[in-house]
C-alpha atoms as a PDB file:
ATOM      1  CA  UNK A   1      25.136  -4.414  23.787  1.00  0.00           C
ATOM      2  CA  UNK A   2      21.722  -2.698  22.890  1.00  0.00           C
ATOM      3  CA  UNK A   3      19.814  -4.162  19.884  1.00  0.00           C
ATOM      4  CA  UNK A   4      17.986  -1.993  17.689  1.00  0.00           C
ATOM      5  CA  UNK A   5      15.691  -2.211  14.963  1.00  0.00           C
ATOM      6  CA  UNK A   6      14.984   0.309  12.153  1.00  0.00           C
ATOM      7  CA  UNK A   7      11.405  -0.120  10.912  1.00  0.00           C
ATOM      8  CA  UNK A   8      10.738   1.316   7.605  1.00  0.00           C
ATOM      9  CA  UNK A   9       6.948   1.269   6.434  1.00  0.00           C
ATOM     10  CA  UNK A  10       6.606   1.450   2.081  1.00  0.00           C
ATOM     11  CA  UNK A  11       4.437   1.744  -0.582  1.00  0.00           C
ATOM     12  CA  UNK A  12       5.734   1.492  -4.331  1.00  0.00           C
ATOM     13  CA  UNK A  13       8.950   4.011  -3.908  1.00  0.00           C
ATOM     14  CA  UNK A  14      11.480   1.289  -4.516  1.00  0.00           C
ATOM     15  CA  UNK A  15      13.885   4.045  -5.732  1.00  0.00           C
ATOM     16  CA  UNK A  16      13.530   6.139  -2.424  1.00  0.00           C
ATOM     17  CA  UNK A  17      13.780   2.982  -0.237  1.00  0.00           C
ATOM     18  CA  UNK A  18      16.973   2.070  -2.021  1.00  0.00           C
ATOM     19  CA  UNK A  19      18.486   5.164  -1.077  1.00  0.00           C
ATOM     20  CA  UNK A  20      17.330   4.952   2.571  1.00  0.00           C
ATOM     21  CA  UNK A  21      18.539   1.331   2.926  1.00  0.00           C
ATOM     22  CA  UNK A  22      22.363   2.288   1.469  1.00  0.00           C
ATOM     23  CA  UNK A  23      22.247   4.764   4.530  1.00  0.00           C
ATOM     24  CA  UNK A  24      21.085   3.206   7.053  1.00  0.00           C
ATOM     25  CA  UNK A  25      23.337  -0.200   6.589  1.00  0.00           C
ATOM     26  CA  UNK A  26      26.035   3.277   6.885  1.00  0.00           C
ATOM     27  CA  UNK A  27      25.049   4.097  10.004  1.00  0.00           C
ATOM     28  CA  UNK A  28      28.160   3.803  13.083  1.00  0.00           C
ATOM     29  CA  UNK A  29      26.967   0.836  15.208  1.00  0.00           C
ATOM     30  CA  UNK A  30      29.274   1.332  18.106  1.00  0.00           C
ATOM     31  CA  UNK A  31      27.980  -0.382  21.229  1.00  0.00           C
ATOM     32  CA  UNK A  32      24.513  -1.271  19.561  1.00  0.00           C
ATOM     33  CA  UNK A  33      23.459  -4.408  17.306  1.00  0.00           C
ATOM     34  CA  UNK A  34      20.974  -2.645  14.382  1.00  0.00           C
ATOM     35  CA  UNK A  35      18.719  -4.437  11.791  1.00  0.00           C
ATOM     36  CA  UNK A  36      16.334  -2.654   9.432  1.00  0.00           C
ATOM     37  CA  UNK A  37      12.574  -4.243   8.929  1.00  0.00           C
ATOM     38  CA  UNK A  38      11.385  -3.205   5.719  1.00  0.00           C
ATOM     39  CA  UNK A  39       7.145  -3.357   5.698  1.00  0.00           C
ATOM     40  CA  UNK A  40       5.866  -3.764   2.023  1.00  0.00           C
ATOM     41  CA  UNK A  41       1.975  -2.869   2.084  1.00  0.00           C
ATOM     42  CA  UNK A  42       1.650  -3.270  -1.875  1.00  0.00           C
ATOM     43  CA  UNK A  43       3.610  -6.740  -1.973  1.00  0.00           C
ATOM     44  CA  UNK A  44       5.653  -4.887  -4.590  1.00  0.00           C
ATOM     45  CA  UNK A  45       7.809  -7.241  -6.449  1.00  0.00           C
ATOM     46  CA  UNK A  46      10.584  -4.318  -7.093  1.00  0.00           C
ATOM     47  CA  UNK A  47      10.137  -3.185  -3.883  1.00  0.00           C
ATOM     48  CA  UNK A  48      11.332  -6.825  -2.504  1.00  0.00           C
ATOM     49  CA  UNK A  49      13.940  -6.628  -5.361  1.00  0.00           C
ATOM     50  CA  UNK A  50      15.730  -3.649  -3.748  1.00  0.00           C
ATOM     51  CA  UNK A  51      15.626  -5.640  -0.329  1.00  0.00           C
ATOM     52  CA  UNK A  52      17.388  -8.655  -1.860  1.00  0.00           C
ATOM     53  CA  UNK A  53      19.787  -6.371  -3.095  1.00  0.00           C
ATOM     54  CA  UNK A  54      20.547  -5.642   0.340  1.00  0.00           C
ATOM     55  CA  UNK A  55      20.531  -9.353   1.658  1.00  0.00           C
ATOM     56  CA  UNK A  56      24.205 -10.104   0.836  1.00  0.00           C
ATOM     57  CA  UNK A  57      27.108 -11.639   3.184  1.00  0.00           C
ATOM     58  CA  UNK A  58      28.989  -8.166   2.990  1.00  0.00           C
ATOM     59  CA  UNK A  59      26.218  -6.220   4.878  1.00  0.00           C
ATOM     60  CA  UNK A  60      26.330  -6.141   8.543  1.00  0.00           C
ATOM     61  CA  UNK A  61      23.309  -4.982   8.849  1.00  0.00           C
ATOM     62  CA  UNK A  62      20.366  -7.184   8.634  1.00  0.00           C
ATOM     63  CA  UNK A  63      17.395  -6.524   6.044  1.00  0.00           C
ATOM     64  CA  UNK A  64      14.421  -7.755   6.695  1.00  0.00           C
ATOM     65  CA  UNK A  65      11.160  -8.022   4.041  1.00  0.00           C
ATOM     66  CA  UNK A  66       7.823  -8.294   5.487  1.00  0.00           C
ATOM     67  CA  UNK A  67       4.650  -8.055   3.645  1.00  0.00           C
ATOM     68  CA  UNK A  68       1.204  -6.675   5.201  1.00  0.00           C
ATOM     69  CA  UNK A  69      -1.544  -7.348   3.385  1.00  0.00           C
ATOM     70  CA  UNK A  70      -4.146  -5.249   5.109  1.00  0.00           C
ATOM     71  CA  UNK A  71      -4.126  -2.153   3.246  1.00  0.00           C
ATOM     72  CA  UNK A  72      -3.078   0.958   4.879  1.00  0.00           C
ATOM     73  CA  UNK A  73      -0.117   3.205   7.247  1.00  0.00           C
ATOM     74  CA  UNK A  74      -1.996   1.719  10.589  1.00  0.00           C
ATOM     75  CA  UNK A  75      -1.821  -1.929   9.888  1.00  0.00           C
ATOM     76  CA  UNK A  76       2.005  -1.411   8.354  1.00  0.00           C
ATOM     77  CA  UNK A  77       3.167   0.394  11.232  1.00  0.00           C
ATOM     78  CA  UNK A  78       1.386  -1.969  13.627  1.00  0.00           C
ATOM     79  CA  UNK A  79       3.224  -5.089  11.739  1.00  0.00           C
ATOM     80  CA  UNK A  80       6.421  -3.664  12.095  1.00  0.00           C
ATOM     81  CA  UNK A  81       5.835  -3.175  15.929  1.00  0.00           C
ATOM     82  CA  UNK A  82       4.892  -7.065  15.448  1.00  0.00           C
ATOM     83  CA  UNK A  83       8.173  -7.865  14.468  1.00  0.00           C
ATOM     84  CA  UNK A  84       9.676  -5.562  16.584  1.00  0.00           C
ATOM     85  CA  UNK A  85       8.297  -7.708  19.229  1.00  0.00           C
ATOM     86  CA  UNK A  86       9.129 -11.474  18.445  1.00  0.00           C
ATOM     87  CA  UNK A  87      13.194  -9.747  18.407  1.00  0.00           C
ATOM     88  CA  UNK A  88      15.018  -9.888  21.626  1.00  0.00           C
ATOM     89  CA  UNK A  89      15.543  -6.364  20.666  1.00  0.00           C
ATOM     90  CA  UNK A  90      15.502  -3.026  23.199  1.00  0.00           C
ATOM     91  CA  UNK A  91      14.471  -0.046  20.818  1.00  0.00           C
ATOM     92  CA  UNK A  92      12.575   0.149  17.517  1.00  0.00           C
ATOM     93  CA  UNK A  93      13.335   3.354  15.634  1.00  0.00           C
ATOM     94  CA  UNK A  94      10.797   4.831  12.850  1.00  0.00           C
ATOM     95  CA  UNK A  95      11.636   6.110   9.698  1.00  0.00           C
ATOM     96  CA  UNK A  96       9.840   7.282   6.521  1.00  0.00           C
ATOM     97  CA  UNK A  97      11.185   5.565   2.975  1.00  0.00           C
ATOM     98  CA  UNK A  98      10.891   9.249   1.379  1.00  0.00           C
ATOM     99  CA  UNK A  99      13.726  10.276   4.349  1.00  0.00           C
ATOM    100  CA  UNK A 100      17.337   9.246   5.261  1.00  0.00           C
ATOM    101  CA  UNK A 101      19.504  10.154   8.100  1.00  0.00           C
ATOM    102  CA  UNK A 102      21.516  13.475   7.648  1.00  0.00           C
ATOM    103  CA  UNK A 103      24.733  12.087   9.231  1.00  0.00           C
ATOM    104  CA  UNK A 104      25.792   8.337   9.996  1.00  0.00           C
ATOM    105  CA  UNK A 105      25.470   9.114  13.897  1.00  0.00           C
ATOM    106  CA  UNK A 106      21.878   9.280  13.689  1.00  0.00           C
ATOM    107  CA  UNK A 107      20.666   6.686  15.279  1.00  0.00           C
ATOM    108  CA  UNK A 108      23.750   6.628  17.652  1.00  0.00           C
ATOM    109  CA  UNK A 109      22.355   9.736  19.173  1.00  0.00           C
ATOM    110  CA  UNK A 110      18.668   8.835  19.103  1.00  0.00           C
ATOM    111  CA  UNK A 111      19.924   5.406  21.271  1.00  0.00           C
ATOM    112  CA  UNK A 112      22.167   7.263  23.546  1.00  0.00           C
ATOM    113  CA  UNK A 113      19.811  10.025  24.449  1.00  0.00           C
ATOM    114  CA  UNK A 114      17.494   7.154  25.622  1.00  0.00           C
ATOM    115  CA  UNK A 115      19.760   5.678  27.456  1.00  0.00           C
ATOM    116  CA  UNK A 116      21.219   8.821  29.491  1.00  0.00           C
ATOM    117  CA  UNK A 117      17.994  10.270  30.013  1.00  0.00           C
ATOM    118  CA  UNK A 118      16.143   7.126  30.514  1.00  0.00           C
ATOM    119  CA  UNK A 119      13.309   7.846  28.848  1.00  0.00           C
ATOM    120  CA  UNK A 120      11.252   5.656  26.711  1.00  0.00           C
ATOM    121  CA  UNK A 121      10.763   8.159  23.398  1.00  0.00           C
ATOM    122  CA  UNK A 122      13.636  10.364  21.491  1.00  0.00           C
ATOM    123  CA  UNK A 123      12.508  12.610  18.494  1.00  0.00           C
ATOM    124  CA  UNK A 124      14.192  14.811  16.114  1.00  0.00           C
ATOM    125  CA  UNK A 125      13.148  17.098  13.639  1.00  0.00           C
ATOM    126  CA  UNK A 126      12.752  16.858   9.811  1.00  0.00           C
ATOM    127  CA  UNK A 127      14.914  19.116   7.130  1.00  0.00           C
ATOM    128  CA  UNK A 128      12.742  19.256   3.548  1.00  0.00           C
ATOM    129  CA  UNK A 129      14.179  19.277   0.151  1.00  0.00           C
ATOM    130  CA  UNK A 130      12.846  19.154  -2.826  1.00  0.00           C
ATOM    131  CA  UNK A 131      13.565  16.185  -5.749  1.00  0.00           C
ATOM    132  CA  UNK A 132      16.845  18.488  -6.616  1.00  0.00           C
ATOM    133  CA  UNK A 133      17.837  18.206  -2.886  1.00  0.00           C
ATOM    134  CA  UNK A 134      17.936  22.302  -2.637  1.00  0.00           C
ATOM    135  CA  UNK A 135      14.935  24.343  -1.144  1.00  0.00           C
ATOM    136  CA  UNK A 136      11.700  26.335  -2.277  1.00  0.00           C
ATOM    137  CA  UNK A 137       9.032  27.401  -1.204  1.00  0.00           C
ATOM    138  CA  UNK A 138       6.862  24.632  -0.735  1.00  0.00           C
ATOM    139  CA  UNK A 139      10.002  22.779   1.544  1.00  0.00           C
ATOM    140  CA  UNK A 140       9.634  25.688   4.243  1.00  0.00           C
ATOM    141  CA  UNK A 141       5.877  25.352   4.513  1.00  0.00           C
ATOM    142  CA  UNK A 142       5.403  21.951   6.343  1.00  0.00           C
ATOM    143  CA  UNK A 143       9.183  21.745   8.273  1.00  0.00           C
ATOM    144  CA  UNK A 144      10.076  25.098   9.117  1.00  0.00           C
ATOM    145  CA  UNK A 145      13.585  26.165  10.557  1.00  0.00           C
ATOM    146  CA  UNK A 146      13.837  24.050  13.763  1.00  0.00           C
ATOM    147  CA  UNK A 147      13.796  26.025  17.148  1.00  0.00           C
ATOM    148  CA  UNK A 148      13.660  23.006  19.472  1.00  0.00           C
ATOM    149  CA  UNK A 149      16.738  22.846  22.421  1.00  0.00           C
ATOM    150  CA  UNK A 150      18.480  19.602  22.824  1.00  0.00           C
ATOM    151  CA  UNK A 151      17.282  17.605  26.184  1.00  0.00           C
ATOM    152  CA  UNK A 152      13.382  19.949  25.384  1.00  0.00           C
ATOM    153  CA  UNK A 153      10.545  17.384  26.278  1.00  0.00           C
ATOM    154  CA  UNK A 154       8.042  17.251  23.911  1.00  0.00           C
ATOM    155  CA  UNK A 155       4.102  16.440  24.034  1.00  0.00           C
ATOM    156  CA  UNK A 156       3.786  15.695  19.872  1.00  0.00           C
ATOM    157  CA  UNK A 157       5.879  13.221  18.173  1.00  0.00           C
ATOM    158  CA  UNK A 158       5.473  11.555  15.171  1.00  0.00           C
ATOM    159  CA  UNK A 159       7.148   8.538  13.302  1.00  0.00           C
ATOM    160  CA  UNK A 160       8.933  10.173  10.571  1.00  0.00           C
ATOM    161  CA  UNK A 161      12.039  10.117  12.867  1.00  0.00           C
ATOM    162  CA  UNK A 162      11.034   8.024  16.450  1.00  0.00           C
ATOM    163  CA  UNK A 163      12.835   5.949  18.761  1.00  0.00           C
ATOM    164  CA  UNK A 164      10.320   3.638  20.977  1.00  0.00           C
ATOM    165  CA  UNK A 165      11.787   1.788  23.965  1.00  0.00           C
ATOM    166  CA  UNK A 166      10.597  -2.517  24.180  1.00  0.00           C
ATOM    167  CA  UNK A 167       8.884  -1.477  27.471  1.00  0.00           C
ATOM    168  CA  UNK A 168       6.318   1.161  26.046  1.00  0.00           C
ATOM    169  CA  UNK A 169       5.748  -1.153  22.869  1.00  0.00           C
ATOM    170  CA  UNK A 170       4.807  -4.019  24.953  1.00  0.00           C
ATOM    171  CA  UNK A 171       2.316  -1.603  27.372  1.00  0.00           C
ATOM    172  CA  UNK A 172       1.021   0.300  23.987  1.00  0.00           C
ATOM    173  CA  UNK A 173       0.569  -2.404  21.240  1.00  0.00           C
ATOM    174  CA  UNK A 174      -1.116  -2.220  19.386  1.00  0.00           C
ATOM    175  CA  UNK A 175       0.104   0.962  18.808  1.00  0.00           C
ATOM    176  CA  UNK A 176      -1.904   2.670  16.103  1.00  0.00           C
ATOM    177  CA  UNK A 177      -5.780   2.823  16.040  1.00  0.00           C
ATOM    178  CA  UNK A 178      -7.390   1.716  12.436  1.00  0.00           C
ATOM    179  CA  UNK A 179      -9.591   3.859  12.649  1.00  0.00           C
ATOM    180  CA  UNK A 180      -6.914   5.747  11.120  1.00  0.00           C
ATOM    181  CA  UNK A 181      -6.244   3.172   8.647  1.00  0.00           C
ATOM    182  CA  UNK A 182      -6.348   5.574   5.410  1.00  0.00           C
ATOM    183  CA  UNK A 183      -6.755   9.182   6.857  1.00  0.00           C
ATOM    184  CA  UNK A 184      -3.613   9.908   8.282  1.00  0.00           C
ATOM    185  CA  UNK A 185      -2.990  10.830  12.004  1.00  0.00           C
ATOM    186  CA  UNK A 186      -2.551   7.608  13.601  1.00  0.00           C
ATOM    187  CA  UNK A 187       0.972   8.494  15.237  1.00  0.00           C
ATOM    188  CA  UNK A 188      -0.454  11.829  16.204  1.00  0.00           C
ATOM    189  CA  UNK A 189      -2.951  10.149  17.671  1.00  0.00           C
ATOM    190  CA  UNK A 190      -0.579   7.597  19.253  1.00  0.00           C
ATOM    191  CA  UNK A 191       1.435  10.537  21.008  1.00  0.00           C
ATOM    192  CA  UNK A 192      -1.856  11.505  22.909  1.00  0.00           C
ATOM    193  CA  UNK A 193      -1.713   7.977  24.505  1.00  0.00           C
ATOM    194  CA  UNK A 194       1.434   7.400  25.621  1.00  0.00           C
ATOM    195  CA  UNK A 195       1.099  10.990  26.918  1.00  0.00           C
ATOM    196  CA  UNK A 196      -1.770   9.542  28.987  1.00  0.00           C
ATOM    197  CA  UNK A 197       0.319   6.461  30.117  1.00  0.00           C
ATOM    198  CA  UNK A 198       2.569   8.729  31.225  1.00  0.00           C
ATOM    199  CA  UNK A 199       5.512   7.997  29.011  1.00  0.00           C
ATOM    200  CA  UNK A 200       7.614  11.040  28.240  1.00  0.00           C
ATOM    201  CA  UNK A 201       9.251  12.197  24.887  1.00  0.00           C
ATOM    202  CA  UNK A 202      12.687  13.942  24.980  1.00  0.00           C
ATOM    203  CA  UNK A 203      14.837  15.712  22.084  1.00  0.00           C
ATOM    204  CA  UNK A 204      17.718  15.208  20.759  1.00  0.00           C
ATOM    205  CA  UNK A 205      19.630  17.208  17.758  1.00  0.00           C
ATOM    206  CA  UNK A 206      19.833  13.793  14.752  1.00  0.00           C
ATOM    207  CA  UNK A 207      17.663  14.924  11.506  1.00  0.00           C
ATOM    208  CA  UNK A 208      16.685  13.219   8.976  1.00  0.00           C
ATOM    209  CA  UNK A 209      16.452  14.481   5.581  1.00  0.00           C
ATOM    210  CA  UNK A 210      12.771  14.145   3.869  1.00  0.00           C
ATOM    211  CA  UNK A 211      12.769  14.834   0.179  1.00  0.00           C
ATOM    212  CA  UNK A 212       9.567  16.791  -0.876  1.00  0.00           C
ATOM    213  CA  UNK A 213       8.301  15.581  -4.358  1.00  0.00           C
ATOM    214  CA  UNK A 214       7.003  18.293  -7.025  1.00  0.00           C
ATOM    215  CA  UNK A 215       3.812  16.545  -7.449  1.00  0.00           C
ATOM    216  CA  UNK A 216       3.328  17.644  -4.234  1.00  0.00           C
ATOM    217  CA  UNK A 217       4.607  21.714  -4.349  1.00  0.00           C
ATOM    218  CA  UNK A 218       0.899  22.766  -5.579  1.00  0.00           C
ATOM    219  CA  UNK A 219      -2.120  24.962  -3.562  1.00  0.00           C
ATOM    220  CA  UNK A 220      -4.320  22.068  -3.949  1.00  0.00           C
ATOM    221  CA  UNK A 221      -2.285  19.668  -2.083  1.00  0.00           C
ATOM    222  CA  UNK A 222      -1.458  21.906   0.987  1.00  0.00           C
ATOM    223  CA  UNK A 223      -5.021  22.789   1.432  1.00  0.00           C
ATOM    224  CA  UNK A 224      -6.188  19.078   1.649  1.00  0.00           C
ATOM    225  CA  UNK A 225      -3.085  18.373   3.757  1.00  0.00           C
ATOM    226  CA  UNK A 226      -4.134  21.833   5.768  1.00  0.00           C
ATOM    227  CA  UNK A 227      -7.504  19.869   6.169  1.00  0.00           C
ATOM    228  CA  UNK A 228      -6.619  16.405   6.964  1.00  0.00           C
ATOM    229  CA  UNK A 229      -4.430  17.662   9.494  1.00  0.00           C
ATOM    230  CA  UNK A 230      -7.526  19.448  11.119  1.00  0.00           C
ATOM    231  CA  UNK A 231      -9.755  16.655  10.947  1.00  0.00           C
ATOM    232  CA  UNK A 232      -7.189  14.400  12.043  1.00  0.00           C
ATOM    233  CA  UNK A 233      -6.360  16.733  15.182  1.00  0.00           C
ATOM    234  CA  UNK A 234      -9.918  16.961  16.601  1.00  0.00           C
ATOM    235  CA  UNK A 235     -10.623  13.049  15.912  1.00  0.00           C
ATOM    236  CA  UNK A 236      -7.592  12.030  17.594  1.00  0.00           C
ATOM    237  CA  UNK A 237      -8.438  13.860  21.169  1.00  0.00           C
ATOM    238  CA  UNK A 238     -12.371  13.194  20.488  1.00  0.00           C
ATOM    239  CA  UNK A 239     -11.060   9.390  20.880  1.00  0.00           C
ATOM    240  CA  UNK A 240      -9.200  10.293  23.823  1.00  0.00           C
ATOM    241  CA  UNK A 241     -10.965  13.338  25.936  1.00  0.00           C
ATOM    242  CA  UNK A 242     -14.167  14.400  26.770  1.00  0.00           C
ATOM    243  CA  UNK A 243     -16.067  15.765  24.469  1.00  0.00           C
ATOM    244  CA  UNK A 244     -16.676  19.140  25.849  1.00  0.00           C
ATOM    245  CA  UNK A 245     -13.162  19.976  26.809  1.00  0.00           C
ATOM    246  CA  UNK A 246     -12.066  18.585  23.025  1.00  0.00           C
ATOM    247  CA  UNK A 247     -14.872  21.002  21.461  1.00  0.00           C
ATOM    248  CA  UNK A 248     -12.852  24.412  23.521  1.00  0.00           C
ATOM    249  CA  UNK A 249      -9.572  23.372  22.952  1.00  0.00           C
ATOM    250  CA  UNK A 250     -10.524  22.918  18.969  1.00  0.00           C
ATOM    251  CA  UNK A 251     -12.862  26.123  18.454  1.00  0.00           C
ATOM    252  CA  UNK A 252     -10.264  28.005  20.493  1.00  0.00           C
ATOM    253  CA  UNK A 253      -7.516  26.633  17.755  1.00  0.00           C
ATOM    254  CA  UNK A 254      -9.773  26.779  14.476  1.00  0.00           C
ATOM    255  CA  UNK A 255     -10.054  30.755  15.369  1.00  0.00           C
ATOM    256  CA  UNK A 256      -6.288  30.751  16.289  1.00  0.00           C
ATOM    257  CA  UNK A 257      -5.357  29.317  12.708  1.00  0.00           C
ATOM    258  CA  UNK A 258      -8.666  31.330  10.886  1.00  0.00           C
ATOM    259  CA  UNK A 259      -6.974  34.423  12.190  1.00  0.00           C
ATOM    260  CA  UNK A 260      -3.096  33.253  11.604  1.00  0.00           C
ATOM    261  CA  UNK A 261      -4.066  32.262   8.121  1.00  0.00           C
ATOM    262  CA  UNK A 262      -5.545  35.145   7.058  1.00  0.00           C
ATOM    263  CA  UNK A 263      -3.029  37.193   8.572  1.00  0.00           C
ATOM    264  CA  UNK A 264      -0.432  35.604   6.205  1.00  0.00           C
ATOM    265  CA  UNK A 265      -2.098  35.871   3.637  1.00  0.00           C
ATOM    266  CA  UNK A 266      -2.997  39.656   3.896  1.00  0.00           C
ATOM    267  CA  UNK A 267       1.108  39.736   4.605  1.00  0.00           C
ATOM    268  CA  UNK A 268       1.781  37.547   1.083  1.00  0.00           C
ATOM    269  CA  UNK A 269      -0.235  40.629  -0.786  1.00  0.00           C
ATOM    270  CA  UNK A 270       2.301  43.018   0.553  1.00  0.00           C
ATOM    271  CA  UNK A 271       5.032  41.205  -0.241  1.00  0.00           C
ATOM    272  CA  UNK A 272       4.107  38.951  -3.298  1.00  0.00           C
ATOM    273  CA  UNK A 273       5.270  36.054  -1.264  1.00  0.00           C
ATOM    274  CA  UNK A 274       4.246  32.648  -2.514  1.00  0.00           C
ATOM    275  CA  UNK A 275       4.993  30.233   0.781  1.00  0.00           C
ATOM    276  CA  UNK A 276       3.386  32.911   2.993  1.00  0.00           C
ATOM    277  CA  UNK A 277       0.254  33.387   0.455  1.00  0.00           C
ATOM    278  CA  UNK A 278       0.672  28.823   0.594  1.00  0.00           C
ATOM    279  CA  UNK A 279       1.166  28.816   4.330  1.00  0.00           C
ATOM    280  CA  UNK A 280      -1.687  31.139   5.289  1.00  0.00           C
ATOM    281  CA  UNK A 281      -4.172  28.941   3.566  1.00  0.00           C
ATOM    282  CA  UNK A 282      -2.670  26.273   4.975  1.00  0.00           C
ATOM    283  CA  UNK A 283      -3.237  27.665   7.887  1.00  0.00           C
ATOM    284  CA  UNK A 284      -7.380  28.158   6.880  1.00  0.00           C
ATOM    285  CA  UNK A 285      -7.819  25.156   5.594  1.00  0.00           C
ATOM    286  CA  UNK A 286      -6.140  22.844   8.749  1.00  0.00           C
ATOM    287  CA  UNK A 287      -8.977  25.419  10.940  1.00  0.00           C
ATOM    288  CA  UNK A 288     -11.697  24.310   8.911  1.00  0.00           C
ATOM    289  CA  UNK A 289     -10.646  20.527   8.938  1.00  0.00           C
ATOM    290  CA  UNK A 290     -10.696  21.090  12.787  1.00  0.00           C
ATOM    291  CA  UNK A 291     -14.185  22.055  12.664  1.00  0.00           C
ATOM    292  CA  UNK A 292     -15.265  19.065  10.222  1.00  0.00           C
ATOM    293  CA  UNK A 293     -13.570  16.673  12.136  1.00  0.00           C
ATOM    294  CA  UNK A 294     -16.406  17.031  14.702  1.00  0.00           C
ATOM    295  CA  UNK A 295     -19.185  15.893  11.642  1.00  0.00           C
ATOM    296  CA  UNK A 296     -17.864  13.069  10.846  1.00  0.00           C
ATOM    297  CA  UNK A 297     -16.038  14.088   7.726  1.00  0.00           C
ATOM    298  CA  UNK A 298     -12.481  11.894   6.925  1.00  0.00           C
ATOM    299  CA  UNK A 299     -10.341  12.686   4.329  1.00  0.00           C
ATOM    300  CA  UNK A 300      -8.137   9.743   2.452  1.00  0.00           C
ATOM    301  CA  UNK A 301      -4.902  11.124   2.632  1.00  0.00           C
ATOM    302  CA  UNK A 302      -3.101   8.150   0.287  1.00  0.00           C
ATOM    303  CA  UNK A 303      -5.152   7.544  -2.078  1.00  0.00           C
ATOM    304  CA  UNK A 304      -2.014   8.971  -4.507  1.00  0.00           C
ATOM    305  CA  UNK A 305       1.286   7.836  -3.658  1.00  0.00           C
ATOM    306  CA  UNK A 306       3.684  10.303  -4.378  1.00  0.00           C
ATOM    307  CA  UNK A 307       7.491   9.860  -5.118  1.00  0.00           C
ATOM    308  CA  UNK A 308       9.388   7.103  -6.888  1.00  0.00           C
END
């Protein structure tokens, strides 16, 4: 019997890492043992609260409360590899507290697709709703329709929906650089090497569901996240390529996403569409960042926590 661990990363959203918890003890555990590690990095005392809740003789499912202390999404995700790795445990799936698994075979299919293709990472994709749990036009903008194949491998993953074999934890850890501590990237950047290791990434059709708070539907916020996301791009392979190939490959994209952006947003005029007119600076914004990220320039990406 495989033994798996959900990991689970949070910062003061005890109400959205209630509602992940009551899914994920839901989850079918046919042939696999699961337990879910819960990382606090505020040392939240409702936060542990809605863990205790889950600590009760009923639950099959073990909940586990860990606090990290360090501040920041590096040194949590890095813990809960930690833990990950004192367990007699074979895979270590990744979840975000503002998500939870669209159907109770989710991590079922993320194990199995593992284990058939051998293959030491499984990713899915990400469905966005907003706090009503219906769509707008901010939900489209950042998780568009999916268009990946089942079985596709895949160069780019990220942790929002991960499954990590014991063998490329052990060769990888720690996993995520500091460096990355506050600005955001660090599992981008993580994907570039274990792509260098040679470990592959497969995917499989098990989404999550990510619930995109109104605080957050606003110009202002996707053109910082348009920016971080540039910055955080051309830092990530600066720390892993040479330089000179890392400067083409990122003035070649800046004028891809220059162009793209202000192509939607000459297209939003025509048709008064908001998420294009959003989306095409977006688009701008993430070309810029890819430019800045070469000066030095690092955006904090959580210095306001958003959601509840």
């Amino acid at each position: 019997m495989k033994q798996v661990v959900i990991g689970v990363i949070t910062y003061k959203r005890p109400s959205w890492l209630k509602r992940l918890v009551s899914e994920l003890i839901k989850q079918k555990t046919d042939g696999i043992k699961c337990s879910v590690i819960v990382v606090d990095n505020a040392n939240d005392p409702a936060t542990k609260s809605v863990v205790d809740s889950f600590c009760v003789p009923e639950n099959s499912t073990p909940v586990a409360y860990k606090v990290e202390p360090v501040r920041g999404i590096v040194a949590a995700r890095n813990r809960v590899v930690s833990e990950f790795l004192l367990l007699n445990a074979d895979f270590l799936a990744f979840i975000d507290d503002d998500e939870w698994p669209e159907n109770d075979d989710w991590l079922m299919k993320l194990v199995n697709k593992a284990l058939v293709s051998e293959t030491d990472v499984v990713t899915s994709h990400v469905v966005s709703v907003d706090e009503r749990l219906g769509k707008n036009w901010a939900t489209e903008i950042l998780y568009p329709q999916n268009h990946l194949e089942e079985g596709q491998y895949l160069t780019t993953f990220y942790t929002n929906n991960l499954l990590l074999s014991r063998h490329l934890l052990k060769a990888m850890h720690p996993c995520f650089d500091e460096r990355f501590a506050m600005t955001g990237a660090s599992d981008y950047h993580f994907a570039l090497k274990c792509q260098s290791k040679g470990f592959k990434c497969i995917y499989t059709n098990s989404p999550v569901i990510e619930e995109f708070p109104d605080s957050r539907a606003n110009i202002k916020w996707f053109c910082r996240r348009g920016f971080r996301s540039g910055i955080g791009y051309t830092r990530a392979h600066l720390f892993e390529e040479p330089f000179g190939k890392v400067l083409i490959k990122c003035i070649a994209l800046s004028l891809v996403r220059f162009l793209r952006g202000g192509g939607l947003i000459l297209k939003s005029l025509l048709t008064m569409n908001k998420a294009t007119f959003v989306d095409g600076l977006f688009r701008i914004c993430s070309g810029a960042g890819t430019i800045a990220g070469f000066l030095g320039i690092k955006h904090n990406e959580y210095q306001h926590t958003h959601g509840r």
